[in-house]
Protein backbone atom coordinates (compact mmCIF):
# COMPACT_ATOMS: atom_id res chain seq x y z
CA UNK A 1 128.48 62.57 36.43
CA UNK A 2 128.66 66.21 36.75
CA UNK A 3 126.25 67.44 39.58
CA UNK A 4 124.89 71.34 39.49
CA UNK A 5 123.30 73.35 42.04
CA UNK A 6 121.22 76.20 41.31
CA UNK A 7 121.37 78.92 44.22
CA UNK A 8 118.96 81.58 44.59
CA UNK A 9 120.27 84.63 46.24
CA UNK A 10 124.24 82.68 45.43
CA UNK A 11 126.11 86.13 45.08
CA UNK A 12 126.77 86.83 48.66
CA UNK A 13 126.12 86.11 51.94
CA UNK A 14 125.02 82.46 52.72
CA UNK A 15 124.26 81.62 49.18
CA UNK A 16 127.52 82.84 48.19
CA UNK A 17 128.90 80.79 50.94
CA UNK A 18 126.79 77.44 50.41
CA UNK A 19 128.02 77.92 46.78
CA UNK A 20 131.68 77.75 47.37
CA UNK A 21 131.91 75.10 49.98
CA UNK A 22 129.84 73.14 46.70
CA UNK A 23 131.94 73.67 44.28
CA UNK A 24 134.88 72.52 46.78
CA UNK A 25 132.96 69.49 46.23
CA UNK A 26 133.17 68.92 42.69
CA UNK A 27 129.31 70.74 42.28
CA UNK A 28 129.01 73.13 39.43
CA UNK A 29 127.23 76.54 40.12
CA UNK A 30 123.90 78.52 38.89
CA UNK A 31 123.54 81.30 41.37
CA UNK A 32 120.79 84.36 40.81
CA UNK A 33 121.30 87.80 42.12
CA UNK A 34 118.91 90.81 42.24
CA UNK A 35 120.48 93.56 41.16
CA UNK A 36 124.33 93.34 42.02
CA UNK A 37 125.78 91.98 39.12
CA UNK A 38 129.28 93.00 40.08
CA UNK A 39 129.06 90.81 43.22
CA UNK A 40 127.68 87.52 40.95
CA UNK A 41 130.59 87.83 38.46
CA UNK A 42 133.01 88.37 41.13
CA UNK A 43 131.14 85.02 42.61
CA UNK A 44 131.46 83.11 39.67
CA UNK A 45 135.18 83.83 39.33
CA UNK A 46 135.50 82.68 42.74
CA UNK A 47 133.72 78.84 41.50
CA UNK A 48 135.83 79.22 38.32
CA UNK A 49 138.97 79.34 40.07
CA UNK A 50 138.08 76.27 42.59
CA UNK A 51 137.74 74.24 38.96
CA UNK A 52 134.44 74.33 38.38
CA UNK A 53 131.82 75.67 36.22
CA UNK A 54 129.52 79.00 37.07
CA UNK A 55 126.72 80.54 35.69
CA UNK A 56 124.73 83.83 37.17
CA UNK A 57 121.53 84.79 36.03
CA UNK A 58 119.42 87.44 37.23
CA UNK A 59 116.13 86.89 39.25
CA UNK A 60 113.56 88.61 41.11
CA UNK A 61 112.81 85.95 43.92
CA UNK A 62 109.47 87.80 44.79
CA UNK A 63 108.45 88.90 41.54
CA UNK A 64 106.06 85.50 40.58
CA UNK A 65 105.42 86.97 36.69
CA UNK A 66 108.91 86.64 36.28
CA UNK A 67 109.36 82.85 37.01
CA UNK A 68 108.66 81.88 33.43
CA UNK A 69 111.03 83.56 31.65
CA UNK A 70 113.84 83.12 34.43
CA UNK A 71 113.17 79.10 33.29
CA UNK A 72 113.64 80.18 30.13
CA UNK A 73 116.65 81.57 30.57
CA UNK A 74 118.36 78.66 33.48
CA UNK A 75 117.16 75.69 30.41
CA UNK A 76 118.79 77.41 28.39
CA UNK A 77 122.14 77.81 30.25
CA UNK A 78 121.75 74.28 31.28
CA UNK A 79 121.71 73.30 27.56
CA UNK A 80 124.65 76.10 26.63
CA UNK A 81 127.17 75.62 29.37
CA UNK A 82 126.45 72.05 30.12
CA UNK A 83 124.64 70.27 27.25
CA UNK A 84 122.27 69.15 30.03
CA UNK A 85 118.43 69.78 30.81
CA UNK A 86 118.17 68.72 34.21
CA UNK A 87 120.16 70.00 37.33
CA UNK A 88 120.47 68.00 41.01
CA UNK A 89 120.24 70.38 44.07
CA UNK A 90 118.09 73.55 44.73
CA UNK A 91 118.57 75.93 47.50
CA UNK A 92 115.92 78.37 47.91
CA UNK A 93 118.29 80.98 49.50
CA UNK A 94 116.90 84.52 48.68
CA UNK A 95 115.68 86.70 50.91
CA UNK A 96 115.20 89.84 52.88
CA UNK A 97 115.19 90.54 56.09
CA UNK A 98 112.85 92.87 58.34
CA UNK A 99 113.06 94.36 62.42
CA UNK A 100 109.40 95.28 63.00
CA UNK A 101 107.16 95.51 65.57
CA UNK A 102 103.65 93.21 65.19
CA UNK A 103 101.92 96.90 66.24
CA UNK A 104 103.67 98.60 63.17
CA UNK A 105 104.15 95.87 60.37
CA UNK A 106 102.02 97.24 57.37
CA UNK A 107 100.36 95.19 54.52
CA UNK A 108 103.00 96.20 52.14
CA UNK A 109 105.76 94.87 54.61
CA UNK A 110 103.91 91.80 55.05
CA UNK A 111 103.15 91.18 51.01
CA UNK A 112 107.04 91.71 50.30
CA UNK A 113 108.27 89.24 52.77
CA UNK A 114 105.58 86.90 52.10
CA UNK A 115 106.22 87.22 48.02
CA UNK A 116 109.99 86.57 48.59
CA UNK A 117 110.28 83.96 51.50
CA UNK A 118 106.90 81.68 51.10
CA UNK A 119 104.75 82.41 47.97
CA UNK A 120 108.33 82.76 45.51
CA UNK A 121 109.99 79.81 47.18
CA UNK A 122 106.55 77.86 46.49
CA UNK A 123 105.93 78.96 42.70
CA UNK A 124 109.60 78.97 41.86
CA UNK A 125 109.93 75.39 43.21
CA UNK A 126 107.00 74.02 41.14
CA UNK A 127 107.80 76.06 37.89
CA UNK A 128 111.10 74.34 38.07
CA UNK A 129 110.12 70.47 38.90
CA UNK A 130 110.06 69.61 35.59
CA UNK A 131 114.02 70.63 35.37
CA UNK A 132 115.36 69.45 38.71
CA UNK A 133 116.07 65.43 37.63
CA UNK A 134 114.58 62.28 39.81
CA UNK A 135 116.97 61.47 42.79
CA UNK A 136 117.54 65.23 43.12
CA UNK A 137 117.37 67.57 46.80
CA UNK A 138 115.98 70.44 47.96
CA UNK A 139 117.06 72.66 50.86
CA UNK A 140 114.59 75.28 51.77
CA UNK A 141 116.25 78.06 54.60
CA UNK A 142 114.48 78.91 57.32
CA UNK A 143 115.57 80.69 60.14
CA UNK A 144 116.39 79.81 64.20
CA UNK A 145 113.47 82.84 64.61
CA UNK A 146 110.58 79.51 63.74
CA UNK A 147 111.70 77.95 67.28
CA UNK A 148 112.32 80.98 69.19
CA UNK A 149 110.49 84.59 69.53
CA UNK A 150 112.07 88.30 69.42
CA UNK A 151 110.29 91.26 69.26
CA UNK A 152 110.29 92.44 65.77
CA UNK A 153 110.25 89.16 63.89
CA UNK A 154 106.37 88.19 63.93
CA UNK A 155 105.83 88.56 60.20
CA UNK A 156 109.50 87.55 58.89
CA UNK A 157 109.48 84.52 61.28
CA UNK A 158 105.33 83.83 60.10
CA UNK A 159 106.70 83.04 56.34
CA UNK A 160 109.84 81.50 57.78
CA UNK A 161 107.54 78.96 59.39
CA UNK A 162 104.78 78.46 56.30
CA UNK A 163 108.30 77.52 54.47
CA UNK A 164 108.84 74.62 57.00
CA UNK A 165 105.56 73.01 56.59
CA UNK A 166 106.01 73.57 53.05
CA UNK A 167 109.01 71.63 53.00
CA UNK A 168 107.72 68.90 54.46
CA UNK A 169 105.12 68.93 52.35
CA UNK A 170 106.95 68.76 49.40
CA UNK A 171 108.86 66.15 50.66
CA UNK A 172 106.04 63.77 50.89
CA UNK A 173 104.84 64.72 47.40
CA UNK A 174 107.75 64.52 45.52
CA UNK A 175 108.81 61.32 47.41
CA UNK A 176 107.69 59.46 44.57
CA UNK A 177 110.39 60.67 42.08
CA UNK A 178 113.26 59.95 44.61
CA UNK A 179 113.25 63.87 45.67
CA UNK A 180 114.60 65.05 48.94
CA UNK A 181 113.59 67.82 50.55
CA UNK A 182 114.86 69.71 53.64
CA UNK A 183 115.10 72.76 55.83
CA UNK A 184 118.14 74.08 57.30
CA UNK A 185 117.32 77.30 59.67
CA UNK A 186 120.44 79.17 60.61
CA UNK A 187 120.32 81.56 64.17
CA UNK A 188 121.97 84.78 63.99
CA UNK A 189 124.82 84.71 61.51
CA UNK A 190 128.10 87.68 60.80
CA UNK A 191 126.72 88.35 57.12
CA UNK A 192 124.74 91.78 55.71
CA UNK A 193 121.78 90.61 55.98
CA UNK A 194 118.98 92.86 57.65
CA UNK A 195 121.66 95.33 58.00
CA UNK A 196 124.50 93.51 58.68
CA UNK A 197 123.63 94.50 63.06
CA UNK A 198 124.35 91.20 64.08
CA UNK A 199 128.31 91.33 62.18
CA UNK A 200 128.39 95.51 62.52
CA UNK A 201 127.08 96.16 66.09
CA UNK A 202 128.69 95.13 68.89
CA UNK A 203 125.93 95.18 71.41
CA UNK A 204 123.88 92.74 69.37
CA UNK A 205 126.06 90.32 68.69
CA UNK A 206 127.60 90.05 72.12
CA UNK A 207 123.67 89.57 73.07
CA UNK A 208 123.65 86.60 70.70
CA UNK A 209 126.82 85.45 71.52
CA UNK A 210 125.45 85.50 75.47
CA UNK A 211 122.44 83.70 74.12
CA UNK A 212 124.28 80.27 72.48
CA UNK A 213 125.82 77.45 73.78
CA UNK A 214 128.68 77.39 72.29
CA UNK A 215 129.32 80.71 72.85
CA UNK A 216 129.37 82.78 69.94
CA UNK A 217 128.09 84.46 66.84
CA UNK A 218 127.70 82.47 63.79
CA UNK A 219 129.47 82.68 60.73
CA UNK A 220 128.92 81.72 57.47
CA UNK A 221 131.47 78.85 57.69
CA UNK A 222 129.52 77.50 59.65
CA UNK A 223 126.37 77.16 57.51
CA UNK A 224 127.49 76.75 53.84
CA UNK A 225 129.62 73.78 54.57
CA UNK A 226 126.39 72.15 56.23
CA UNK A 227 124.28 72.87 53.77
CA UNK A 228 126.94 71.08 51.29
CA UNK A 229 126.76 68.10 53.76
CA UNK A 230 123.33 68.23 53.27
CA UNK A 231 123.34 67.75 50.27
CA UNK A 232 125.83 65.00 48.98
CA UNK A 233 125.01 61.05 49.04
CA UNK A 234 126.17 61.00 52.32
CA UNK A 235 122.66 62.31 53.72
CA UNK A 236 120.63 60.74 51.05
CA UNK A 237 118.16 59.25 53.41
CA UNK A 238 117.36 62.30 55.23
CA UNK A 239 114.22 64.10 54.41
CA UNK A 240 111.81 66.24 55.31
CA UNK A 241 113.36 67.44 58.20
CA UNK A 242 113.81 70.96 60.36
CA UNK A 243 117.80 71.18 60.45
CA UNK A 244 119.03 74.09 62.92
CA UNK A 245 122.36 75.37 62.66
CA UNK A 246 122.37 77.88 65.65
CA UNK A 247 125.50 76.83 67.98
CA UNK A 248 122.27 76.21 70.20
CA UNK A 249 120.46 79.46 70.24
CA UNK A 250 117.88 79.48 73.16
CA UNK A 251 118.27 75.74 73.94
């Protein structure tokens, strides 16, 4: 049976990577982007050429009005490029990233992370339970910033850790239909996100790299391949766990 994996935030970064190391897997591909559509085709191609089948659609991972439509449009791509109307795995992936001080974080700041990283990942999840089939998984990301505090993170790491209880939440209420649901929360990873200062400046990531036990910054080989793991039969009977994937960050 053919398995698919819808991705938010799947055209770059550690979506981008979670959704290659799936398709080396045999998993077939939805992935949403926000605005680069350049960068999902080009990700697509990528799936394409490991054998398997892609789809991109366009979504708005803090825009809640949207969610209807976007299910619209995924049911119907199940139905066109797969004849299906259920997929297996979701990984709610999108998201932005923010360096403020608690003294400075205004309401706006807080609203946009909060829309993207708790409130979208809890309406998008529920407007799409009736497509994700029985037996299915969910990985929710978090971040290594829920465990440990730097200055900056209060209101990034605050939705980071609503997402956590959420997922365990969800994990007890959609027990019932054989639904598995889990958080992985990466530490500091060599990707654009926030900036790209952890991959572009050297003084930050030879803090981090001073800061983990094994030594370095990590990449995102090291966190798409997990969450694939994650995924697949092999970790069926894990659930509703925290899952970090720091190198050991702070421990």
């Amino acid at each position: 049976m053919t398995e698919i994996a819808l991705i938010t935030g799947g055209s770059r970064g550690l979506g981008r990577n979670t959704a290659i190391h799936l398709a080396k897997r045999g998993v077939d591909i939805i992935l949403t982007y926000h605005s680069r559509a350049d960068e999902a085709e080009s990700a697509v191609r990528e799936i394409e050429a490991l054998g398997r089948k892609a789809v991109a659609l366009q979504l708005d991972a803090g825009a809640t009005g949207t969610f209807p439509a976007f299910v619209e449009s995924l049911a119907k791509s199940l139905h066109e490029t797969w004849d299906k109307d259920r997929f297996q795995f979701l990984v709610n992936n999108a998201g932005i990233g923010m360096n403020t001080p608690f003294a400075e974080v205004t309401e706006a700041q807080f609203d946009a992370l909060c829309n993207v990283h708790l409130k979208g990942v809890f309406f998008l999840t529920q407007r799409l339970l009736p497509l994700i089939a029985d037996g299915g998984r969910i990985v929710n990301l978090s971040s290594g910033l829920a465990r440990f505090s730097l200055p900056g993170y209060s209101a990034y790491a605050a939705m980071k850790g609503g997402v956590e209880v959420l997922t365990r939440y969800l994990a007890k209420e959609l027990g019932a239909r054989g639904i598995a649901v889990n958080t992985v929360a990466p530490g500091a990873i060599e990707t654009d996100f926030g900036g790209g200062h952890v991959r572009d400046v050297p003084e930050i990531n030879r803090m981090v790299a001073s800061m983990t036990a094994l030594g370095r910054v990590g990449l995102p080989d090291d966190i798409g391949p997990m969450i694939a793991s994650l995924l697949s039969a092999d970790n069926r009977w894990v659930n509703g766990q925290r899952i970090e994937v720091s190198g050991g960050m702070f421990v």
